[in-house]
C-alpha atoms as a PDB file:
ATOM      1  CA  UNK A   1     -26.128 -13.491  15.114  1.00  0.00           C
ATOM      2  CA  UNK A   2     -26.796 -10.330  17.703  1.00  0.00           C
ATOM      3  CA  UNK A   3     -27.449  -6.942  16.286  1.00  0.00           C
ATOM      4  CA  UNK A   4     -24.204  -5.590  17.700  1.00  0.00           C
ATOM      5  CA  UNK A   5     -22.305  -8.509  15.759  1.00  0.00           C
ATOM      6  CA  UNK A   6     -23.691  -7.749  12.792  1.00  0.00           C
ATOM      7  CA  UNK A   7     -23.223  -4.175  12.729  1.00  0.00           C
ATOM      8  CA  UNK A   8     -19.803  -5.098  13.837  1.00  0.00           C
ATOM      9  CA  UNK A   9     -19.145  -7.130  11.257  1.00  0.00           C
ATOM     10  CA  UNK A  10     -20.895  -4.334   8.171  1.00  0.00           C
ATOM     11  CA  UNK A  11     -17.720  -1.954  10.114  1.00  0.00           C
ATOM     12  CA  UNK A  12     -15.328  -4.194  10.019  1.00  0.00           C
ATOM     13  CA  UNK A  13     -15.971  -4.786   6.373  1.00  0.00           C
ATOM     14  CA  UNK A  14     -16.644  -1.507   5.427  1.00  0.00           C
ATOM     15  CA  UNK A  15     -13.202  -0.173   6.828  1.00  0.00           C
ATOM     16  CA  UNK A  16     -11.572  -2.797   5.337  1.00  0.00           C
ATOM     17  CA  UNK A  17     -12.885  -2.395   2.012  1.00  0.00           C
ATOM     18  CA  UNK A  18     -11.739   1.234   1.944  1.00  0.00           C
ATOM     19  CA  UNK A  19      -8.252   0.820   3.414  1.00  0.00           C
ATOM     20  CA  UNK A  20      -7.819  -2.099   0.982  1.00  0.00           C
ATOM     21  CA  UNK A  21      -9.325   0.049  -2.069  1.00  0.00           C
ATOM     22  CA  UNK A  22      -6.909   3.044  -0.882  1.00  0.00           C
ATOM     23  CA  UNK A  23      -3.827   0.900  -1.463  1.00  0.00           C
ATOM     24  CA  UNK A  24      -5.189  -0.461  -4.372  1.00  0.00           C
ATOM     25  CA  UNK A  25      -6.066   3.127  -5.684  1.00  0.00           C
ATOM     26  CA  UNK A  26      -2.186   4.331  -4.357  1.00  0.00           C
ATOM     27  CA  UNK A  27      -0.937   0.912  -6.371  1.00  0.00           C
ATOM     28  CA  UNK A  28      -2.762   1.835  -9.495  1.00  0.00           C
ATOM     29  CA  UNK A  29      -1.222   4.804  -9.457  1.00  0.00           C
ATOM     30  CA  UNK A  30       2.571   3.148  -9.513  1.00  0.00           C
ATOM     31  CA  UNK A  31       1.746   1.946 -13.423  1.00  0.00           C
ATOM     32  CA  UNK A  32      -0.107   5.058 -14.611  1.00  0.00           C
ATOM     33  CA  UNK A  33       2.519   7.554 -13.425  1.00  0.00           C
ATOM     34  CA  UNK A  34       5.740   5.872 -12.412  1.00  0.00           C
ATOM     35  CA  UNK A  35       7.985   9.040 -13.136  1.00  0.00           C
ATOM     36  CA  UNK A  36       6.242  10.953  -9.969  1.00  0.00           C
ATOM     37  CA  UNK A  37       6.966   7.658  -7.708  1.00  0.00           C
ATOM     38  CA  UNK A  38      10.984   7.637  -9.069  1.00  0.00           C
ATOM     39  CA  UNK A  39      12.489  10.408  -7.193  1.00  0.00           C
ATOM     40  CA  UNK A  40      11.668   8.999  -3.639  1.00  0.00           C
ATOM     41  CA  UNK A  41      13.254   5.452  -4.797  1.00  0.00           C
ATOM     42  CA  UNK A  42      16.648   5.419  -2.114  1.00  0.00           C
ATOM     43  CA  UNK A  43      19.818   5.871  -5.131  1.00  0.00           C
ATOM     44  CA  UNK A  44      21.445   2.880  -3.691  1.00  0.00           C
ATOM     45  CA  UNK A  45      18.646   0.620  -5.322  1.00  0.00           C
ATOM     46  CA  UNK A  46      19.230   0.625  -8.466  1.00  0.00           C
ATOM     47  CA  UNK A  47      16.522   0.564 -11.756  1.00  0.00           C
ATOM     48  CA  UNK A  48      13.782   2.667  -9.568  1.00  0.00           C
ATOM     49  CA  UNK A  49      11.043   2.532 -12.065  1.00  0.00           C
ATOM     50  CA  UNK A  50      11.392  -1.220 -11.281  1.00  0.00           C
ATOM     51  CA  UNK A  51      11.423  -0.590  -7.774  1.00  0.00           C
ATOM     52  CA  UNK A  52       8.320   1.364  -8.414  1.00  0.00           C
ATOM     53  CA  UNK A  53       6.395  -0.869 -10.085  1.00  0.00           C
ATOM     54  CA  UNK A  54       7.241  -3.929  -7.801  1.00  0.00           C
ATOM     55  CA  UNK A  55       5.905  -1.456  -5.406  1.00  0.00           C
ATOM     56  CA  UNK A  56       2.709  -0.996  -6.990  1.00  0.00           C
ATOM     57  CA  UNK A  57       2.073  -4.524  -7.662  1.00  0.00           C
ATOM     58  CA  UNK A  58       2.372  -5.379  -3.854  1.00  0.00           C
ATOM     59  CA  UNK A  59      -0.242  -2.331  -3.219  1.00  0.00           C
ATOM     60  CA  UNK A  60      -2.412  -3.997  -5.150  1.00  0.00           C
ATOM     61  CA  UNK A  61      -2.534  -7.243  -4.586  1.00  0.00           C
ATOM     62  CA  UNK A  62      -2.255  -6.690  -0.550  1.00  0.00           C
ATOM     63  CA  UNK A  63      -5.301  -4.330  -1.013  1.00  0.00           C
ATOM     64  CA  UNK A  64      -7.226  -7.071  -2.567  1.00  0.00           C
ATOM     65  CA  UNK A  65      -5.810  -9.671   0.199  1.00  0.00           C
ATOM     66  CA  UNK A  66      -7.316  -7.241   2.564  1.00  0.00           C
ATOM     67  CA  UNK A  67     -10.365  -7.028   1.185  1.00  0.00           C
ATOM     68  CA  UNK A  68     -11.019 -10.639   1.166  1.00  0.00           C
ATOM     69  CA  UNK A  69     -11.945 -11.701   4.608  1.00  0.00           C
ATOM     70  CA  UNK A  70      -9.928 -15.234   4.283  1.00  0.00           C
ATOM     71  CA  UNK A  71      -7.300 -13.490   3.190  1.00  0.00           C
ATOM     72  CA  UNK A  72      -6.987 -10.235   5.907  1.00  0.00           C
ATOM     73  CA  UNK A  73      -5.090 -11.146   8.682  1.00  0.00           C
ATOM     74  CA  UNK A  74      -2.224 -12.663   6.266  1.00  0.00           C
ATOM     75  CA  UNK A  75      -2.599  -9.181   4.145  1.00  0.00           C
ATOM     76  CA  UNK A  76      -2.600  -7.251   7.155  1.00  0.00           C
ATOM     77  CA  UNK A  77       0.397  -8.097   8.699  1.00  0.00           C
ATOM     78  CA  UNK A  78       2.025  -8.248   5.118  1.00  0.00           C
ATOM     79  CA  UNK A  79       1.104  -4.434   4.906  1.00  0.00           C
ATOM     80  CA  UNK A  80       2.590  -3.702   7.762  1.00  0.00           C
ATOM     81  CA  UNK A  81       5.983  -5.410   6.796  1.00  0.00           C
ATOM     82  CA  UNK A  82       5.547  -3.805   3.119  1.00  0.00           C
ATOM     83  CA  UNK A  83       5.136  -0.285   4.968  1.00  0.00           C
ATOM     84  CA  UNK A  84       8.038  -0.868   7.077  1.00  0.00           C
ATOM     85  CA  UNK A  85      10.082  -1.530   3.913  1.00  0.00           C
ATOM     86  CA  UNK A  86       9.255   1.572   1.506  1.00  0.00           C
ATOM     87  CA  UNK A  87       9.302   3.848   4.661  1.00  0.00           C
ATOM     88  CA  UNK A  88      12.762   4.158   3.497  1.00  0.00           C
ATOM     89  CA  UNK A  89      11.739   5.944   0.198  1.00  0.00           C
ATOM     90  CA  UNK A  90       9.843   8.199   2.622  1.00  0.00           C
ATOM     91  CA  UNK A  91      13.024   8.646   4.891  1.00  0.00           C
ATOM     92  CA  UNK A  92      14.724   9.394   1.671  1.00  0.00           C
ATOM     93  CA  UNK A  93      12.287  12.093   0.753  1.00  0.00           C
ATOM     94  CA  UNK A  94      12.957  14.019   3.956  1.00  0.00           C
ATOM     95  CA  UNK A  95      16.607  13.636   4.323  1.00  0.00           C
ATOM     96  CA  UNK A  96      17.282  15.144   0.690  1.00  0.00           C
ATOM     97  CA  UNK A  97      14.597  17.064   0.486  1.00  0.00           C
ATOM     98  CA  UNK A  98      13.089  15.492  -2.732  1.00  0.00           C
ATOM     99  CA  UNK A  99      10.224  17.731  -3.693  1.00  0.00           C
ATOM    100  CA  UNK A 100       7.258  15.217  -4.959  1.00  0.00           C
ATOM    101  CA  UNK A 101       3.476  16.716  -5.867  1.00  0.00           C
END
């Protein structure tokens, strides 16, 4: 292996390993304080803390996925669908104006 591959490869890791731990950090966060998730949860979906937590869970476990480099292109494209889906909480936010942190 070529000195540029490797440091490739220590980037590629490293970035990884921090975007994963981020959403595993941000899915964390879903179980220890639910109630500040809730408000952004679209009213038309009903039971948000469930919404939340099932929310959470994914955070994790597609942080993880990312980490693991057999696992990253499935997690990666996975995160992408998962942030196309709760983009509507966000869209939710801004449209009523739901004041959160």
């Amino acid at each position: 292996m070529s000195l540029n591959s490797y440091i490739t490869l220590i980037i590629k890791n490293t970035i990884t390993v921090i975007y994963g731990g981020w959403f595993i950090y941000i899915g964390i966060q879903h179980f220890i304080d639910p109630n500040w998730f809730e408000p952004i949860v679209p009213g038309f979906l009903l039971f948000p803390k469930f919404w939340v937590y099932i929310s959470g869970l994914f955070e994790v476990l597609l942080g993880m996925f990312l980490i693991i480099p057999y696992t990253r292109k499935f997690s990666g494209v996975s995160l992408a669908l998962f942030l196309l889906i709760v983009y509507m909480a966000n869209i939710n936010m801004w449209i009523f104006d739901i004041p959160i942190g």
